[in-house]
N, C-alpha and C. Protein backbone atom coordinates (compact mmCIF):
# COMPACT_ATOMS: atom_id res chain seq x y z
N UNK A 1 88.72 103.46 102.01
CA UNK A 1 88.27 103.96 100.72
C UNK A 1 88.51 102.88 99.67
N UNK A 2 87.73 102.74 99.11
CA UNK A 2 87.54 101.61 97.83
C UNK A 2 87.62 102.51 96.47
N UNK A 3 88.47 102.10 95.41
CA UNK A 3 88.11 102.95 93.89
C UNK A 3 87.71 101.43 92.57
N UNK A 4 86.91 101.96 92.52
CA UNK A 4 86.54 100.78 91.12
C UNK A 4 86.71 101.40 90.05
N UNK A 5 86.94 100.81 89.01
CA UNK A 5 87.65 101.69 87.97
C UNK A 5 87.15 100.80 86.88
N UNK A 6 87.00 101.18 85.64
CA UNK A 6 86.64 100.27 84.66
C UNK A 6 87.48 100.65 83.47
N UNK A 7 87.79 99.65 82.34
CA UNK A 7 88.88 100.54 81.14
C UNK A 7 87.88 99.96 80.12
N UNK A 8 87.88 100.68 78.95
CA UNK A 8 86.81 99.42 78.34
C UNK A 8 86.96 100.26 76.98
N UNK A 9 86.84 99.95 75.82
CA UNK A 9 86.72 99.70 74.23
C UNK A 9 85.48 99.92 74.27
N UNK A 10 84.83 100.92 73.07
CA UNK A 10 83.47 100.55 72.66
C UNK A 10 83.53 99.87 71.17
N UNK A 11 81.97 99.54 70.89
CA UNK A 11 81.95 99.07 69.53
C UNK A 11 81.74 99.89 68.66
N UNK A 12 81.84 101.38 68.52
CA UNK A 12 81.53 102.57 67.70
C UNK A 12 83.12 103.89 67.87
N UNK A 13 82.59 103.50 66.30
CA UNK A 13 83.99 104.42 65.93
C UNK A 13 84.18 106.01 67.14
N UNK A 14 85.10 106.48 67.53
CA UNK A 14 85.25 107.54 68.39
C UNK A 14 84.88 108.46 67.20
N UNK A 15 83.87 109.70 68.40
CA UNK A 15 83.26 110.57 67.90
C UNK A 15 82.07 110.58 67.04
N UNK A 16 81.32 109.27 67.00
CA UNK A 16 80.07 109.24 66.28
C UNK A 16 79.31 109.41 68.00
N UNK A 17 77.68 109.68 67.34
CA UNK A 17 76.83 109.66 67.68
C UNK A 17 76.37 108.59 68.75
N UNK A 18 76.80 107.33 68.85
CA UNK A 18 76.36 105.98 69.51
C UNK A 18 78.22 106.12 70.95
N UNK A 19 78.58 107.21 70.47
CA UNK A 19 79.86 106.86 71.49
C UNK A 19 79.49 107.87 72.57
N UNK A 20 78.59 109.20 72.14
CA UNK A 20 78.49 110.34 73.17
C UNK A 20 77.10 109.85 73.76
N UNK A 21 76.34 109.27 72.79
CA UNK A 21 75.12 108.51 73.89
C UNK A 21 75.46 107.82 75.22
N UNK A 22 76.21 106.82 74.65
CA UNK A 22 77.15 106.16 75.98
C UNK A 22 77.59 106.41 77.19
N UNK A 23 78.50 107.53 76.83
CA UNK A 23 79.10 108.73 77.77
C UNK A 23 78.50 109.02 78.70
N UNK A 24 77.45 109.92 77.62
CA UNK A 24 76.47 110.64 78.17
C UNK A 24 75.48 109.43 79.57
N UNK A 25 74.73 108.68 79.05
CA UNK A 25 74.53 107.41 79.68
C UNK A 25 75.56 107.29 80.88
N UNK A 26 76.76 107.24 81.02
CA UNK A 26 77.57 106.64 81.76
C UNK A 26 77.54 107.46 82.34
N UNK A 27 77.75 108.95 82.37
CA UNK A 27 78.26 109.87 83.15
C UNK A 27 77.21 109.98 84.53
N UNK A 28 75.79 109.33 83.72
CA UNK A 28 74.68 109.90 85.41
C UNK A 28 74.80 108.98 86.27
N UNK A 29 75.77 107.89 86.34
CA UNK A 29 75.81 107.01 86.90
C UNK A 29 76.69 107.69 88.51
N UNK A 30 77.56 109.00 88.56
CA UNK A 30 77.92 109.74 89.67
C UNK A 30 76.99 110.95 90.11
N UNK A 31 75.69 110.33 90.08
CA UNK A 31 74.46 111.08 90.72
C UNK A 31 73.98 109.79 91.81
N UNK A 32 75.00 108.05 91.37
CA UNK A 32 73.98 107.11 92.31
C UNK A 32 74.44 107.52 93.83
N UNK A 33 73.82 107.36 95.04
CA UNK A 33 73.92 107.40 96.02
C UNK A 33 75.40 106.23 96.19
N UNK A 34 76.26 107.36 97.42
CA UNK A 34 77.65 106.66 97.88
C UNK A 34 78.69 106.75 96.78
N UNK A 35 78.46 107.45 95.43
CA UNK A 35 79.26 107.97 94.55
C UNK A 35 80.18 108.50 94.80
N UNK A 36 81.85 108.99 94.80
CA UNK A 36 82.25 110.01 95.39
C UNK A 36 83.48 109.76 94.28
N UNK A 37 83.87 111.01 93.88
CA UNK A 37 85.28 111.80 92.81
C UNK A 37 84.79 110.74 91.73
N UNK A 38 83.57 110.68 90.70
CA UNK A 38 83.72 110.30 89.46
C UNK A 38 84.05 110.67 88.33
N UNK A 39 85.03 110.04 88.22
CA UNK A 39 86.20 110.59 86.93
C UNK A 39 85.58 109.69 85.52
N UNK A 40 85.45 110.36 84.41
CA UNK A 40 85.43 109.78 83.17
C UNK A 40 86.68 110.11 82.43
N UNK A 41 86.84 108.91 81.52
CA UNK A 41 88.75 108.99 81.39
C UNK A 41 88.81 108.92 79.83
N UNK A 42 89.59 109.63 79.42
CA UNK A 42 90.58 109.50 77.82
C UNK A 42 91.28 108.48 77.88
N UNK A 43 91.68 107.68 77.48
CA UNK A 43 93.31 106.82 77.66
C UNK A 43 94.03 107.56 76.27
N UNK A 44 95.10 107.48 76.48
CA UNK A 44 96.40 108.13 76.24
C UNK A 44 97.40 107.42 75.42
N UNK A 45 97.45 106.31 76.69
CA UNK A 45 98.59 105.59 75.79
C UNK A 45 98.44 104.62 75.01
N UNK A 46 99.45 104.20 74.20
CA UNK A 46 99.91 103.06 73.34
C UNK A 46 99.65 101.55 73.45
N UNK A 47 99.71 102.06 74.83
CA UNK A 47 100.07 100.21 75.74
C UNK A 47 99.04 99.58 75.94
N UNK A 48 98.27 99.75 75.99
CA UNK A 48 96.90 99.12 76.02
C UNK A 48 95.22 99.55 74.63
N UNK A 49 94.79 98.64 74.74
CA UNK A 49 93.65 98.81 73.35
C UNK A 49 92.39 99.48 73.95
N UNK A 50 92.33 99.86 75.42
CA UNK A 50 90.74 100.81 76.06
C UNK A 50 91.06 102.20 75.29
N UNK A 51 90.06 102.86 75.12
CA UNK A 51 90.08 104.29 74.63
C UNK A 51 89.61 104.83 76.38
N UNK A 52 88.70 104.54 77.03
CA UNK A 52 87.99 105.35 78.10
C UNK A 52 87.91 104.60 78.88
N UNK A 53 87.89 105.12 80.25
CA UNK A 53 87.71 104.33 81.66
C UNK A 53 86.84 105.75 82.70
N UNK A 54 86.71 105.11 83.75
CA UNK A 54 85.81 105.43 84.22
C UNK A 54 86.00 104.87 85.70
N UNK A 55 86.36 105.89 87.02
CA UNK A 55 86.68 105.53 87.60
C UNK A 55 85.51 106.44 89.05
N UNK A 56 85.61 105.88 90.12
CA UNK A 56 84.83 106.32 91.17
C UNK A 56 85.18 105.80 92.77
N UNK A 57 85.28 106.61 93.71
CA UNK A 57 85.76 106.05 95.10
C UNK A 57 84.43 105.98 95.84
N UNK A 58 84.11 104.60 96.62
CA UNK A 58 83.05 104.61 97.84
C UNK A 58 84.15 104.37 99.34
N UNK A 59 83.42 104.93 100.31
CA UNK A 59 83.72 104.55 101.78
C UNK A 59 84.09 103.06 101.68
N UNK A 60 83.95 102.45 101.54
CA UNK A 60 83.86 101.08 101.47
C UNK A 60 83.15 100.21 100.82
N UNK A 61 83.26 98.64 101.12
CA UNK A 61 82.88 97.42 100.56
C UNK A 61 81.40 97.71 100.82
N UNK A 62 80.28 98.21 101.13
CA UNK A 62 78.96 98.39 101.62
C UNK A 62 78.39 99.13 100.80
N UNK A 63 79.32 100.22 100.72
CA UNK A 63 78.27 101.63 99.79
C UNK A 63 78.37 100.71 98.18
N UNK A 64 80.29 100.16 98.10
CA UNK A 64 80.04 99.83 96.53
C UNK A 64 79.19 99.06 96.04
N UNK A 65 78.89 98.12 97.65
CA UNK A 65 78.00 96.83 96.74
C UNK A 65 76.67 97.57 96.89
N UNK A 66 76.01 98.56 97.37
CA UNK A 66 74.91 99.05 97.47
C UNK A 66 74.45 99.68 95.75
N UNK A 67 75.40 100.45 95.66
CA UNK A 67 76.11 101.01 94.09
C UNK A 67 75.97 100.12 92.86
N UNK A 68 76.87 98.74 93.12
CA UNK A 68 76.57 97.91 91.92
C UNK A 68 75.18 96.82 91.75
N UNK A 69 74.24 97.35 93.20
CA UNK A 69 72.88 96.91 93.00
C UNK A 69 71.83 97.61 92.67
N UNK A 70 72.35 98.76 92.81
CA UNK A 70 71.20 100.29 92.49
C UNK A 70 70.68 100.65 91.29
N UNK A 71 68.75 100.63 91.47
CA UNK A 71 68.49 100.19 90.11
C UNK A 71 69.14 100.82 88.97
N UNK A 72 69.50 102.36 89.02
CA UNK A 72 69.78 102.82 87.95
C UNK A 72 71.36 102.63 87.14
N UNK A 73 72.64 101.88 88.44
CA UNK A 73 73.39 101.17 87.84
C UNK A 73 72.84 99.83 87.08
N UNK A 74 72.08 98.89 87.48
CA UNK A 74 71.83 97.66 87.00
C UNK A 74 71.10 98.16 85.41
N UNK A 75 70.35 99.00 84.94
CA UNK A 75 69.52 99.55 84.54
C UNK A 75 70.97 100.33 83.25
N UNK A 76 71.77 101.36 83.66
CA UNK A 76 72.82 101.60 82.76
C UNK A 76 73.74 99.89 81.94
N UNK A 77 74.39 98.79 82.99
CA UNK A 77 74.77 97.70 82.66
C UNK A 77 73.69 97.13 81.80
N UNK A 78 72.51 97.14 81.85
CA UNK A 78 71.51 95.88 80.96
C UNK A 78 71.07 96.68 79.89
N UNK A 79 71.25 98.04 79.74
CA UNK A 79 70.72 98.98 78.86
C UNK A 79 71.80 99.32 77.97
N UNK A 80 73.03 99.38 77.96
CA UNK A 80 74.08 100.18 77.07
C UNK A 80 75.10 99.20 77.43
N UNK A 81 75.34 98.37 78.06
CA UNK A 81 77.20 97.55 78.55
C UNK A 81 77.33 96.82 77.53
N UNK A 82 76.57 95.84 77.93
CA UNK A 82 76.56 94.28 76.10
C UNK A 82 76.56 94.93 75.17
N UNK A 83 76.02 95.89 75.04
CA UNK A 83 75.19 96.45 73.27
C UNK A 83 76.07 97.32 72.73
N UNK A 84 77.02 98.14 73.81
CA UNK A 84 78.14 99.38 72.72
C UNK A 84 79.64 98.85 73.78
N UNK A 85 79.91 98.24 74.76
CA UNK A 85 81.27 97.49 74.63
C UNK A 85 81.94 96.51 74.34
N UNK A 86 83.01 96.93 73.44
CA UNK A 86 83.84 95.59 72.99
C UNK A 86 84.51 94.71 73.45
N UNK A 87 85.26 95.47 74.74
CA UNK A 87 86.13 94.82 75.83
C UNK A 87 86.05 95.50 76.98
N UNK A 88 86.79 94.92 77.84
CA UNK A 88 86.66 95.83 79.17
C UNK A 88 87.64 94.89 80.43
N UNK A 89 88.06 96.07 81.29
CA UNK A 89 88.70 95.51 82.39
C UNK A 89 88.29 96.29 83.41
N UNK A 90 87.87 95.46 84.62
CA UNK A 90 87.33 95.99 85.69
C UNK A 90 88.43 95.65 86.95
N UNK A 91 88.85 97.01 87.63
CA UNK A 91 89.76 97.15 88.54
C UNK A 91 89.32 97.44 90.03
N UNK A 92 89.37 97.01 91.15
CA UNK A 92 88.52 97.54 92.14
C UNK A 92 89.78 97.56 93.09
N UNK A 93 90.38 98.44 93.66
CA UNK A 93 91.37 98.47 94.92
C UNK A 93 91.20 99.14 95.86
N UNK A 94 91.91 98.85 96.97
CA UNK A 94 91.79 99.77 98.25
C UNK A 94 93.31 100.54 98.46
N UNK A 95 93.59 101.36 99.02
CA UNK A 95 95.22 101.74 99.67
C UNK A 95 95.16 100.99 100.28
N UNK A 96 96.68 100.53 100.70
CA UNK A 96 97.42 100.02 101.28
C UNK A 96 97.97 100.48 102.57
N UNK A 97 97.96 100.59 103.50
CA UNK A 97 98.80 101.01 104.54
C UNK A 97 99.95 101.26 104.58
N UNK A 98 100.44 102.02 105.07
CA UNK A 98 101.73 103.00 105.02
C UNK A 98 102.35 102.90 105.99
């Protein structure tokens, strides 16, 4: 199991109009094929400057890269990523064995 996770800042004040477009935008992205438990995230704490992240598990290295080529991901990234985020950190891990 693979989880990619993203943390990311937008460029619009929380709770306007250009932040729930986004969202909204982001959220159909766990309709792409090989999607599985997509979580959209609050951040909480102090310790870091992301407001929202956005996280999702594939079977593996195959489905994700199938995922981060699928037109309607490439299509969300070239349509809304540059244009309403300010920063961002992209996390991708597997478990570990036990």
């Amino acid at each position: 199991m693979l989880t990619h996770s993203v943390f990311f800042k937008l460029k619009f004040p929380k709770g306007s109009s250009e932040e729930l477009e986004f969202l909204r935008a982001a959220a159909k992205l766990e309709k792409i094929p090989g999607v599985q438990n997509f979580r959209p995230l609050r951040q909480l704490s102090s310790k870091n400057d992301f407001d929202y992240g956005l996280t999702m598990d594939f079977d593996g290295q195959e489905e994700y890269d199938s995922y981060n080529q699928h037109p309607e991901h490439r299509e969300f990234v070239n349509a809304n990523w540059g244009k309403c985020v300010a920063n961002f950190m992209e996390i991708d891990y597997e478990e570990m064995v036990r």
